[in-house]
Protein backbone atom coordinates (compact mmCIF):
# COMPACT_ATOMS: atom_id res chain seq x y z
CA UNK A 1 50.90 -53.77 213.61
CA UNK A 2 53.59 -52.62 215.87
CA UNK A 3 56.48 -52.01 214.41
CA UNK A 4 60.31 -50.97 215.96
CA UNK A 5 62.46 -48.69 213.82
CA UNK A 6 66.04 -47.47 214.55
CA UNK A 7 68.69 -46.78 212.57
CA UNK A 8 72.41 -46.97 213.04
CA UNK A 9 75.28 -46.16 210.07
CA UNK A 10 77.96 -44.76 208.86
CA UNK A 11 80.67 -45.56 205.40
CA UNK A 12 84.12 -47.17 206.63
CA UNK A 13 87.32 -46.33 204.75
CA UNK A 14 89.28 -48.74 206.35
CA UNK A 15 92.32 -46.78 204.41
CA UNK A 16 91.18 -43.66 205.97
CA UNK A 17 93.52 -42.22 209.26
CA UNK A 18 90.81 -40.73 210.80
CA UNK A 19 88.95 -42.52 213.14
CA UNK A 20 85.19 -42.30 213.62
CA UNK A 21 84.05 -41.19 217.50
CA UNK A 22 80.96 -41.02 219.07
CA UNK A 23 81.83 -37.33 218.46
CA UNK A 24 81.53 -37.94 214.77
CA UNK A 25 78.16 -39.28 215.36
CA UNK A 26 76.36 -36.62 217.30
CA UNK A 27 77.78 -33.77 215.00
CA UNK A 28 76.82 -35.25 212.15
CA UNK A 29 73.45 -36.57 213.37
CA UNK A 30 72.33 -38.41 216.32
CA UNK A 31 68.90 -38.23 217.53
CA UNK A 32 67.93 -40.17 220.96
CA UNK A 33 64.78 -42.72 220.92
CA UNK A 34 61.34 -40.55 220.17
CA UNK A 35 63.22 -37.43 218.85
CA UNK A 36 64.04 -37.62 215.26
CA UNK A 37 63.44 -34.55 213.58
CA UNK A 38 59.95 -34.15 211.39
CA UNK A 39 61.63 -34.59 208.02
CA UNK A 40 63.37 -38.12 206.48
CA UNK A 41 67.09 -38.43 206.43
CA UNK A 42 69.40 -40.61 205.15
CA UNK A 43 69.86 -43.88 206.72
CA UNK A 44 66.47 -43.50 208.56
CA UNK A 45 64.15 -44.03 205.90
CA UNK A 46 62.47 -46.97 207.42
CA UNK A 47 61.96 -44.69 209.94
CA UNK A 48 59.80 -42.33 208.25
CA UNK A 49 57.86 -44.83 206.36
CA UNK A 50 56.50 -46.06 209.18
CA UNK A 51 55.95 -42.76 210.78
CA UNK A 52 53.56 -42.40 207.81
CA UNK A 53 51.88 -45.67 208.67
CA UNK A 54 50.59 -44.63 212.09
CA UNK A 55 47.94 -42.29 210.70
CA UNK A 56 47.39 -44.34 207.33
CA UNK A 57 47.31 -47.71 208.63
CA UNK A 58 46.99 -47.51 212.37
CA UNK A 59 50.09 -48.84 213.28
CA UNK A 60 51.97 -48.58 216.66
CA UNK A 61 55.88 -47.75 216.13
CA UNK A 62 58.07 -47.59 218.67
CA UNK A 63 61.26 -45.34 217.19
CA UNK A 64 64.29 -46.29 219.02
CA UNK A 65 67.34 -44.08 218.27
CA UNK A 66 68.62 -43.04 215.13
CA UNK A 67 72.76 -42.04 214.32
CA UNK A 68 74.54 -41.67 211.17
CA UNK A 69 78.17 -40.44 211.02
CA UNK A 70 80.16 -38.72 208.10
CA UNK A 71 82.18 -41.28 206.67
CA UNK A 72 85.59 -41.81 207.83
CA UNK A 73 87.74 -44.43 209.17
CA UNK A 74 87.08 -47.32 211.37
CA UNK A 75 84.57 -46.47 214.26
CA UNK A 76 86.38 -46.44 217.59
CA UNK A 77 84.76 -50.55 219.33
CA UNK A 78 83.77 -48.96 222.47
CA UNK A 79 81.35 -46.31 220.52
CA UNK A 80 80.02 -48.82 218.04
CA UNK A 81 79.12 -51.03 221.05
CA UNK A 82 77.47 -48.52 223.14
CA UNK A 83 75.72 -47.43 219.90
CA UNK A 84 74.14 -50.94 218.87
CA UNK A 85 73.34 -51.51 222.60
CA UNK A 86 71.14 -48.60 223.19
CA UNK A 87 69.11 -49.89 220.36
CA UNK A 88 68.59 -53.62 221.53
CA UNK A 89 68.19 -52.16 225.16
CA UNK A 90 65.36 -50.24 223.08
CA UNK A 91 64.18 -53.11 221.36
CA UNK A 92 63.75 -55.19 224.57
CA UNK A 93 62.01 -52.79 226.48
CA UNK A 94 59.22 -52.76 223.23
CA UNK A 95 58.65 -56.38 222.89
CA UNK A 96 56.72 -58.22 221.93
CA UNK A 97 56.86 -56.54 218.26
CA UNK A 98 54.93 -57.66 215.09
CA UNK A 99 58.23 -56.47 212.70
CA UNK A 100 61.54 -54.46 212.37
CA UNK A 101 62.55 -52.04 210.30
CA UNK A 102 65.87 -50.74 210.72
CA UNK A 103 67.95 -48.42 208.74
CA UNK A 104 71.72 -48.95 208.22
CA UNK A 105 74.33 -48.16 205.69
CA UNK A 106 76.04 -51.44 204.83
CA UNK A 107 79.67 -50.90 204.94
CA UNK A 108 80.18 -49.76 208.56
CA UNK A 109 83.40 -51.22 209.87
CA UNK A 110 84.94 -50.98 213.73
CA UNK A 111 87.44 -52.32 215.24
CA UNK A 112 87.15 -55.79 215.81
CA UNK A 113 83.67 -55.83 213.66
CA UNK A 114 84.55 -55.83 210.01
CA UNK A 115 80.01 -56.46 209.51
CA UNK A 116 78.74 -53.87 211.84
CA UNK A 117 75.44 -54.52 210.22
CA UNK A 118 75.04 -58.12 210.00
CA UNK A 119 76.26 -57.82 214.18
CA UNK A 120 73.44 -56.06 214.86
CA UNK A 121 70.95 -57.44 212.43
CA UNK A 122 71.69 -61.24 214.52
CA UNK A 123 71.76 -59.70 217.67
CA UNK A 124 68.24 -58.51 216.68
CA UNK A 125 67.39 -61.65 215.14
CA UNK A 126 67.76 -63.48 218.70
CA UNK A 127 65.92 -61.36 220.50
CA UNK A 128 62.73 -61.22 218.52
CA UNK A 129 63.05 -64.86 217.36
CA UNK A 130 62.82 -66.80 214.08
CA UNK A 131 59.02 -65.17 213.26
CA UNK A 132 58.82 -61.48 213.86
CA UNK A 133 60.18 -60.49 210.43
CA UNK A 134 63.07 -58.27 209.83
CA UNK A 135 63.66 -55.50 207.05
CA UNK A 136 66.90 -53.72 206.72
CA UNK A 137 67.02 -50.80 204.38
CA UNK A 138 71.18 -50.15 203.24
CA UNK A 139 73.15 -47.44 200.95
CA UNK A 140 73.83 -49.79 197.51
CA UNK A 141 77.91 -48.65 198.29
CA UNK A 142 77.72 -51.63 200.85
CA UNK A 143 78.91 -54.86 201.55
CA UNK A 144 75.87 -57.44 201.07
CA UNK A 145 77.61 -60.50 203.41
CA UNK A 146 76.14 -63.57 204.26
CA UNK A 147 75.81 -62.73 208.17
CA UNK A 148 73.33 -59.63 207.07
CA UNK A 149 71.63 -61.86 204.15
CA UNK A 150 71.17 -64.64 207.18
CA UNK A 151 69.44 -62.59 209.73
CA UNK A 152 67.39 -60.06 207.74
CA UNK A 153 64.45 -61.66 205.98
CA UNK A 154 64.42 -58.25 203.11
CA UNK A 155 66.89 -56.09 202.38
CA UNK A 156 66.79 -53.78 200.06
CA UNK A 157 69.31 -51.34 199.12
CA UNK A 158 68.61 -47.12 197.55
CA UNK A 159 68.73 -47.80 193.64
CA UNK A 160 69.81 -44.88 192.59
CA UNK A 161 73.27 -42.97 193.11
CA UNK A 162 73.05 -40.05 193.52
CA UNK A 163 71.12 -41.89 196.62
CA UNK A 164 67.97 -39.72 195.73
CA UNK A 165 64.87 -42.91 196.59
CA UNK A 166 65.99 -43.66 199.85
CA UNK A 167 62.30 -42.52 201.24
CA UNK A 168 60.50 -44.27 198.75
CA UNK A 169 62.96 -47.66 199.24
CA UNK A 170 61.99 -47.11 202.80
CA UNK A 171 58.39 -47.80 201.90
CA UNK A 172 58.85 -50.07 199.97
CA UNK A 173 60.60 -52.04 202.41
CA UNK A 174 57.43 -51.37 205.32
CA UNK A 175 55.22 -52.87 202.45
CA UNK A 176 56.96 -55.90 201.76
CA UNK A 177 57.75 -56.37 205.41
CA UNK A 178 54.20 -55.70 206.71
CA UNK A 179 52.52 -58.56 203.57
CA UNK A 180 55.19 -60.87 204.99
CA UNK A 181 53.81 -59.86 209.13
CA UNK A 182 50.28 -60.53 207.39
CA UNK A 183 50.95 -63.78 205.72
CA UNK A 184 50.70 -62.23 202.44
CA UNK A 185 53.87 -63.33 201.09
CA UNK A 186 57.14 -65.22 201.68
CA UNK A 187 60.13 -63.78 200.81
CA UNK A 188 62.66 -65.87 199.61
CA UNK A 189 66.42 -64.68 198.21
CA UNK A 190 68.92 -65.74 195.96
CA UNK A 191 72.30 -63.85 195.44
CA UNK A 192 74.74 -63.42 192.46
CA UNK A 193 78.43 -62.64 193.09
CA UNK A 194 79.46 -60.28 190.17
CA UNK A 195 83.35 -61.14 191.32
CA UNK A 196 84.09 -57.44 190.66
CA UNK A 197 84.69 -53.77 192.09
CA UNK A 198 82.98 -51.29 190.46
CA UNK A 199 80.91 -47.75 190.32
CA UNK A 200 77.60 -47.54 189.35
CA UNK A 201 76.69 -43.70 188.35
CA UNK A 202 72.75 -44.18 187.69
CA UNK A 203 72.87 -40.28 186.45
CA UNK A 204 74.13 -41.90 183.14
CA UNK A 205 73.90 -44.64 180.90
CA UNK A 206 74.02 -47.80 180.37
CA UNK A 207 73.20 -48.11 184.45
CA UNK A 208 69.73 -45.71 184.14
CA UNK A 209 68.63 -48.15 181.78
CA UNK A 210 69.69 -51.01 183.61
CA UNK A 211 67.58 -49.62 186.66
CA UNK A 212 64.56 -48.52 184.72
CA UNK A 213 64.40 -52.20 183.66
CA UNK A 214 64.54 -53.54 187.40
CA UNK A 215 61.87 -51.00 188.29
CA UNK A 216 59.94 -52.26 185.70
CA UNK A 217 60.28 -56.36 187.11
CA UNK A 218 59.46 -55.44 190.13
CA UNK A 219 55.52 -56.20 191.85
CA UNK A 220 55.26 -58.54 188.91
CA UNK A 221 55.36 -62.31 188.19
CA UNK A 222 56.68 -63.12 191.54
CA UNK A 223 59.30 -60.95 191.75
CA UNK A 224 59.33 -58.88 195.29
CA UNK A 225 62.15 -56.35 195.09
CA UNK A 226 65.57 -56.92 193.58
CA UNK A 227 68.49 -54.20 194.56
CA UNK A 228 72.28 -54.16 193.51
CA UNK A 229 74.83 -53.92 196.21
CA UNK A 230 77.60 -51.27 194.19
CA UNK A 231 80.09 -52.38 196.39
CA UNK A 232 82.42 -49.68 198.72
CA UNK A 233 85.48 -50.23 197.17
CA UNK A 234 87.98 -48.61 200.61
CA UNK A 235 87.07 -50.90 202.54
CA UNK A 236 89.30 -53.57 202.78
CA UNK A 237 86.94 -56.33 204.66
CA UNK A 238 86.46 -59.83 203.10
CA UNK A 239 82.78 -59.88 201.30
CA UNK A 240 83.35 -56.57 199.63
CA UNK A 241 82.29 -56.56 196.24
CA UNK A 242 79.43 -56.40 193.46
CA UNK A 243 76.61 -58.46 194.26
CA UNK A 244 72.45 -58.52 193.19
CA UNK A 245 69.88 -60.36 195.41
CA UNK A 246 66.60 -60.65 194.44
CA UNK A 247 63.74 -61.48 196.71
CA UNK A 248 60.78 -63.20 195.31
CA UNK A 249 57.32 -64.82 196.53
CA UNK A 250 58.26 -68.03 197.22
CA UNK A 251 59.58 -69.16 194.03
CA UNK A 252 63.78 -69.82 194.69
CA UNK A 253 64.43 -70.90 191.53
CA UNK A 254 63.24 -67.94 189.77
CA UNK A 255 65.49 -66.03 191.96
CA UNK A 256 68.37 -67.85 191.19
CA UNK A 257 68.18 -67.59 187.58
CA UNK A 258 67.00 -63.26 187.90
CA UNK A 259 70.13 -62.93 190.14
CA UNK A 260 72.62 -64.53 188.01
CA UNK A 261 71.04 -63.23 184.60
CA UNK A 262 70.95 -59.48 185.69
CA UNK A 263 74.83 -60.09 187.83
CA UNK A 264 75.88 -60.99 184.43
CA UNK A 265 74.32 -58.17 182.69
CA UNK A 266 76.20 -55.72 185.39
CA UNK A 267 79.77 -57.94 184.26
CA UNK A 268 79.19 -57.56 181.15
CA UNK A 269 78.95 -53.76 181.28
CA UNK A 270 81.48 -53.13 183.84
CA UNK A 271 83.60 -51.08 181.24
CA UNK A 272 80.72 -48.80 179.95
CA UNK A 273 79.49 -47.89 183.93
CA UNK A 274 81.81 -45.41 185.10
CA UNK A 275 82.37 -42.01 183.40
CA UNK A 276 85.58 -40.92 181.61
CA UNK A 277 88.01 -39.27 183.95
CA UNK A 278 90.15 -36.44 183.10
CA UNK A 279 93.13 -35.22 184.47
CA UNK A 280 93.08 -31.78 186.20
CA UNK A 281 94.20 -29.86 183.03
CA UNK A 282 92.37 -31.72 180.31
CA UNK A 283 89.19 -30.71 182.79
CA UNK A 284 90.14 -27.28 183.01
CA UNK A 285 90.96 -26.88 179.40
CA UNK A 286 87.27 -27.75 178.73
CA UNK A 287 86.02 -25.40 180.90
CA UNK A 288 88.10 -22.55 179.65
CA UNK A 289 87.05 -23.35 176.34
CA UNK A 290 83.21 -23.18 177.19
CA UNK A 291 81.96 -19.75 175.97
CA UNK A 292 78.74 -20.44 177.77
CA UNK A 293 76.96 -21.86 180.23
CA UNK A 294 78.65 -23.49 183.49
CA UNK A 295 80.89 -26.26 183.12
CA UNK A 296 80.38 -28.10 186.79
CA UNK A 297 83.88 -30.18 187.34
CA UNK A 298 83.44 -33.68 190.11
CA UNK A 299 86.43 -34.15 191.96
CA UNK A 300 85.14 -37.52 193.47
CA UNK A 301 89.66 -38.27 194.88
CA UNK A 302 88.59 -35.69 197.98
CA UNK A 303 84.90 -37.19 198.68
CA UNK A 304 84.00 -36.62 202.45
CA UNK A 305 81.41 -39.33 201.50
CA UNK A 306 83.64 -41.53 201.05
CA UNK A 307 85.60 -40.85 204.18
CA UNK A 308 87.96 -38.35 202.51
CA UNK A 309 88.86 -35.44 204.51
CA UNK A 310 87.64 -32.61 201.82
CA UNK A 311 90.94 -30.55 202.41
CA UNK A 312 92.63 -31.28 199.36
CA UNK A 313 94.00 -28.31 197.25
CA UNK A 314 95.41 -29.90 194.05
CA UNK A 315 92.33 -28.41 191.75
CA UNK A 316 92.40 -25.13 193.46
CA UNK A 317 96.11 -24.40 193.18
CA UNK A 318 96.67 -25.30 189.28
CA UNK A 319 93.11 -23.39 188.67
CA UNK A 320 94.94 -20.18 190.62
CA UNK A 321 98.24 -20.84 188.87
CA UNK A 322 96.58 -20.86 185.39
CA UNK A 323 94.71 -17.77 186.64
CA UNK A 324 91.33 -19.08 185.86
CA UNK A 325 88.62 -16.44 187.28
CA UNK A 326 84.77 -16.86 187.43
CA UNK A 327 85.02 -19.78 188.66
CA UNK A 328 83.40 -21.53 192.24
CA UNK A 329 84.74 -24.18 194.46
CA UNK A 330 83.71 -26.26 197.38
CA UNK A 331 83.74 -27.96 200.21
CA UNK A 332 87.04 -27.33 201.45
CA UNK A 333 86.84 -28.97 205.30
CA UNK A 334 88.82 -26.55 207.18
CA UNK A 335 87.77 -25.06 210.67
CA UNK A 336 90.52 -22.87 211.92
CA UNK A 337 90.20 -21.38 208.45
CA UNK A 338 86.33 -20.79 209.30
CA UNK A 339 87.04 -19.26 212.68
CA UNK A 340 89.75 -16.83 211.08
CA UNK A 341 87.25 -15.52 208.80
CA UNK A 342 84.23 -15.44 211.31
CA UNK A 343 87.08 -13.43 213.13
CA UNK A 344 88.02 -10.78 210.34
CA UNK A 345 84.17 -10.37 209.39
CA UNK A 346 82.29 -9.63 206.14
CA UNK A 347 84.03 -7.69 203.81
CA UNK A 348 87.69 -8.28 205.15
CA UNK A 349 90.77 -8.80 202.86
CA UNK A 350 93.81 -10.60 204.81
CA UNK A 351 95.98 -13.63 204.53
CA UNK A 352 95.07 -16.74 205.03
CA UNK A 353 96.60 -20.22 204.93
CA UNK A 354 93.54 -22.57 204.28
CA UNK A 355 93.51 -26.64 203.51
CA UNK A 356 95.58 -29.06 202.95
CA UNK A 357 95.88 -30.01 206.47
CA UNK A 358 95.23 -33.93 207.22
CA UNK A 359 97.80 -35.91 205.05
CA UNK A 360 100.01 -35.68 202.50
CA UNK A 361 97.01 -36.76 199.84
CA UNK A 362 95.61 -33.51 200.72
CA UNK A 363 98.63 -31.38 199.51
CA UNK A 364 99.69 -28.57 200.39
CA UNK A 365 97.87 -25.62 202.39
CA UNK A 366 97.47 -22.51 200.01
CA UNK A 367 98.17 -19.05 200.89
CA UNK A 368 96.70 -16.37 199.76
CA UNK A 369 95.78 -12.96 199.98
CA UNK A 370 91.11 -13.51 200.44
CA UNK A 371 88.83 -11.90 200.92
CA UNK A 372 85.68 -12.73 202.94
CA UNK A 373 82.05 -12.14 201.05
CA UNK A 374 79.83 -14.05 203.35
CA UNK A 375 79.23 -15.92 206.95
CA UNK A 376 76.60 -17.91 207.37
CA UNK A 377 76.96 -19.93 211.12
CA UNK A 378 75.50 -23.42 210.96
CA UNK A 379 74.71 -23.32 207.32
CA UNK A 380 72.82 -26.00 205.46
CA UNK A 381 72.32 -27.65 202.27
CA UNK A 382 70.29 -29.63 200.85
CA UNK A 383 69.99 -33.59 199.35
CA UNK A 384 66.55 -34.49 198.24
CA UNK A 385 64.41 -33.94 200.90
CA UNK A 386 66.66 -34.17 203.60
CA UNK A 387 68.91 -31.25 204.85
CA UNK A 388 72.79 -31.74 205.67
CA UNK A 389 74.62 -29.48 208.32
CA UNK A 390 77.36 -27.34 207.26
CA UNK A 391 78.54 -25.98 210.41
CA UNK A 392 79.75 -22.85 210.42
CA UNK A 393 80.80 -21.79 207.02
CA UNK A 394 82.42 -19.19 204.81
CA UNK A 395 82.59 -17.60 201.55
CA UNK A 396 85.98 -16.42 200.26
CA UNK A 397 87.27 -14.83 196.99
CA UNK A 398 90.75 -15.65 196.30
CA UNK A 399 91.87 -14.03 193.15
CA UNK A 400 88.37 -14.42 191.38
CA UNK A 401 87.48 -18.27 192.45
CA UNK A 402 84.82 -18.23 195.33
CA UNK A 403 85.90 -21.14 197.90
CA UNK A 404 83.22 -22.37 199.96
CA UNK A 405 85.07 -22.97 203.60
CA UNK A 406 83.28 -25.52 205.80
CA UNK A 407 83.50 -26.72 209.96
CA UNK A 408 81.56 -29.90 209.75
CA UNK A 409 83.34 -31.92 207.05
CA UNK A 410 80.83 -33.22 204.01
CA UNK A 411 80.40 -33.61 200.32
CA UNK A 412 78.83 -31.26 197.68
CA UNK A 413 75.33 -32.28 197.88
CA UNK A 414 73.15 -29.41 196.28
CA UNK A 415 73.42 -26.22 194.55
CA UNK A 416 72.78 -24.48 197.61
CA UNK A 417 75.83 -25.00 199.34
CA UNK A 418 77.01 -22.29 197.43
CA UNK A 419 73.76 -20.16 196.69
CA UNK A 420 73.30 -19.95 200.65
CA UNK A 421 76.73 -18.24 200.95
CA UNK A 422 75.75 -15.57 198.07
CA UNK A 423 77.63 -17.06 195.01
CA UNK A 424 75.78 -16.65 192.03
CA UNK A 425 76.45 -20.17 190.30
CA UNK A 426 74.71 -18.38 187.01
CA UNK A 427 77.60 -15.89 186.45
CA UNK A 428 80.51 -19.24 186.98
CA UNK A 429 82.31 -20.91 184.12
CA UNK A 430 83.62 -23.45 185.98
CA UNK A 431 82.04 -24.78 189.31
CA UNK A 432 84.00 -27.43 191.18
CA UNK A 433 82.37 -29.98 193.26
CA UNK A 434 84.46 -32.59 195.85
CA UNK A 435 81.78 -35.28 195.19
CA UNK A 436 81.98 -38.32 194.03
CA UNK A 437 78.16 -38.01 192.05
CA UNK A 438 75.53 -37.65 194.70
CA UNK A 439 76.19 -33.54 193.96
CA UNK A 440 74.54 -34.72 190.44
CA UNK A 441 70.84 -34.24 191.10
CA UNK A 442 71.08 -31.15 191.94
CA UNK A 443 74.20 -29.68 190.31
CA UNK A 444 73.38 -31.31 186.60
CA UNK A 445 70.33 -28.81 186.24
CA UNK A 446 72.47 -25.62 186.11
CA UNK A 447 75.08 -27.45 183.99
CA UNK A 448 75.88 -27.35 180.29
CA UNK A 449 78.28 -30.08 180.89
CA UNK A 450 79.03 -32.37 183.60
CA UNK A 451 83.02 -33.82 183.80
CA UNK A 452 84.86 -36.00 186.35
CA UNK A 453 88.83 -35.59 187.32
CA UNK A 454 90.64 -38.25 189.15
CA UNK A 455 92.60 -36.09 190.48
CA UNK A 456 95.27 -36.79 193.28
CA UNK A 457 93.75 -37.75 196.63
CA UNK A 458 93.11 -40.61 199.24
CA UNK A 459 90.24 -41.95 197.05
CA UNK A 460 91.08 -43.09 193.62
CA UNK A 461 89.37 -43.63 190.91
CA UNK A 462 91.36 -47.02 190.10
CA UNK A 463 90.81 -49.59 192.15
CA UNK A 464 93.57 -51.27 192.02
CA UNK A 465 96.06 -48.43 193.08
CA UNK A 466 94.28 -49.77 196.75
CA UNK A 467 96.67 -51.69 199.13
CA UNK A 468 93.96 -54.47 199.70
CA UNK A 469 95.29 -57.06 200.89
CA UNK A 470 91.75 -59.08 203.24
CA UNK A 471 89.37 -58.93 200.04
CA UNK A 472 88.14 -62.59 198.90
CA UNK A 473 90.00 -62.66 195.42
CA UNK A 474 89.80 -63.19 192.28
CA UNK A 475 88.02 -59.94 191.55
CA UNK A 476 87.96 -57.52 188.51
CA UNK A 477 89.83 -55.30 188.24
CA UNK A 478 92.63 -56.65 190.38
CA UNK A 479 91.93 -60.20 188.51
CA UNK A 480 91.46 -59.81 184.11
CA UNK A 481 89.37 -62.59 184.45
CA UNK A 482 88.29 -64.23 187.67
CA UNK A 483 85.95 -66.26 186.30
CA UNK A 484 88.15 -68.36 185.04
């Protein structure tokens, strides 16, 4: 079996002012055809599954190259195209192949390209022909349009957020993809539009459940592999929106009926998904009012993973105004800040103005008298098993909160971005987290409680604050009832 794997992604907030680069991409990860790293990352689980397959099954992969930006705004056209070509330059010089396995996000958006994914999946398409079968592996917080559907035979999205299965989807998609190479089965799809933008936290229920029970279908009766597309709801590009496609053996009907049934399951629960959100006080209050334990506080409005720039200071300034102490914070994206403190050294008290730097969602910069408790240059943290790159980062105490200060802008992930910079989450009352809900894995085993803010920032938590004004309408919440 020889197989070519690549992988090419990143999350578009078409609302977002800052622009993705080809910069963005190689210092967040890029890693030329041959040379990615001995451990599975996001976006490149494909990738690793079929790494796996060489020894176990004697297959021959060809790995072309693999780049996944922090999500931002629209990628620049000249970088996306230079991007996607190096791959089907890659792809050409392999063929003939036996199958594809490729490893994108699903809501990638440049200029002039609102499907960056179903562009590359077609331009794949016609250079292996109608036969060589394709299997595309995307991030559920995509947009599941008919271009992608057309020229991918399997897709298959992560099913859980926090995205903690994207290895084992991976495999899952080499197995379904190699059966189909081998004549074993015939994928066939049907799709359900749940008209709707949503979240889908599966860290709580009635969406754990909901999964559990399409684990469960799954290898049985027929039924292939079915995955729920969550939707990204900032990006303003037409197909965005909740959607299910199931896949099964050659039985269409079935798949028509699963889809729609289990879309309107998700429609019917589309008030119960989402946590509560609390305003910044009403989270704090509960946190003061904890005697115990650590009260771990999501502030999912300044998500870098959802192409927010992770400078906002809106939680940190009413948490210093109320004087709350023994408390943690973090990411705050904010380089110069980094330098000044890699500059005044371990130990150091001075002044520093830190955040609120990119727009007026991000608020104002604080100033404050800090003082610097650890440096760690290109720190890490971890997200399952793969590792994300801090940059260069510091610790800072500013009047009894510890701030985690970052170079490389990302999103709480796990505990570890602040246990590598020597705070002690055990001895915290209240831990904030700029993270949507992939910080959950991690973060929800040294929590007695776990609460969300929508706070103010440049992602909020209701949808239809959004200026959309390209999405295919109706669609809930923006329409009560678009079904009508």
């Amino acid at each position: 079996m020889k197989c070519f794997t690549a992988s090419l992604g990143t999350e578009t907030n078409t609302f977002s002012p800052m622009l993705t680069s080809r910069a963005s991409f190689e210092e967040h990860f890029y890693a030329p055809a041959g040379q990615h790293p001995d451990r599975p990352t996001l976006c490149t689980g494909p990738l690793w599954a079929a790494r796996q397959r060489v020894k176990s099954k004697g297959w021959q992969v060809v790995e072309g190259s693999c780049s996944f930006a922090q999500p931002a705004g629209n990628t620049v056209r000249k970088v996306y195209e230079e991007l996607r070509d190096e791959i089907l330059d890659q792809l050409r010089a392999a063929m003939p192949v036996d199958i594809v396995l490729m490893g994108l996000h699903g809501a990638m958006v440049a200029d002039g390209y609102d499907d960056c994914e179903g562009d590359i999946l077609s331009r794949i398409r016609a250079i292996v022909g109608p036969d060589v079968p394709i299997g595309c592996e995307l991030d559920p917080h995509c947009h599941l349009t008919q271009q992608r559907l057309a020229a991918a035979d399997v897709i298959i999205c992560y099913k859980e957020f926090p995205h903690t299965d994207f290895v084992e989807r991976g495999e899952e998609l080499a197995d379904i993809i190699e059966a189909m190479a081998l004549k074993k089965v015939k994928p066939v799809k049907a799709v359900f539009d749940c008209r709707m933008i949503n979240s889908f936290p599966t860290s709580r229920q009635p969406m754990r459940g909901f999964v559990d029970r399409i684990m469960a279908m799954e290898g049985k009766d027929g039924i292939l592999t079915i995955s729920i597309a969550h939707c990204f709801p900032y990006a303003d590009v037409p197909e965005m929106g909740t959607k299910v496609v199931v896949y099964t053996d050659n039985q269409p009907e079935k798949a028509a009926k699963l889809a729609e049934q289990l879309g309107r399951e998700l429609w019917d629960m589309r008030n119960d998904v989402r946590p509560p959100f609390l305003t910044i006080d009403e989270a704090l209050d509960k946190g003061v009012a904890r005697n115990q334990g650590t009260v771990v506080i999501a502030d999912p409005a300044d998500n870098a993973g959802g192409g927010a720039a992770s400078d906002s200071t809106f939680m940190l300034r009413r948490m210093i105004e109320r004087k709350i102490t023994g408390a943690a914070l973090g990411p705050i994206w904010d380089p110069i800040a980094v330098r000044m403190c890699f500059n005044a050294g371990e130990g150091t008290r001075f002044a520093l103005r830190f955040g609120g730097k990119i727009a007026p969602t991000s608020g104002d910069p604080i100033d404050a008298m800090v003082t610097v408790t650890k440096l760690v240059p290109d720190a890490t943290q971890t997200f399952g098993r793969a590792l994300a790159h801090l940059g260069d980062a510091a610790a800072i105490d500013v009047d009894g909160i510890a701030v985690v200060l970052i170079s490389n802008r990302t999103q709480a992930l796990g505990t570890d971005l602040f246990t590598n910079l020597g705070i002690d989450l055990g001895q915290r009352r209240i831990v904030v987290v700029k993270s949507t809900n992939h910080f959950f894995a991690s973060f929800s085993k040294v929590a007695e409680e776990v609460l969300y803010t929508d706070a103010p920032g440049p992602l909020p938590r209701d949808f239809t604050q959004l200026p959309y004004t390209r999405i295919q309408r109706p669609k809930w919440p923006l329409d009560e009832n678009p079904w009508a």
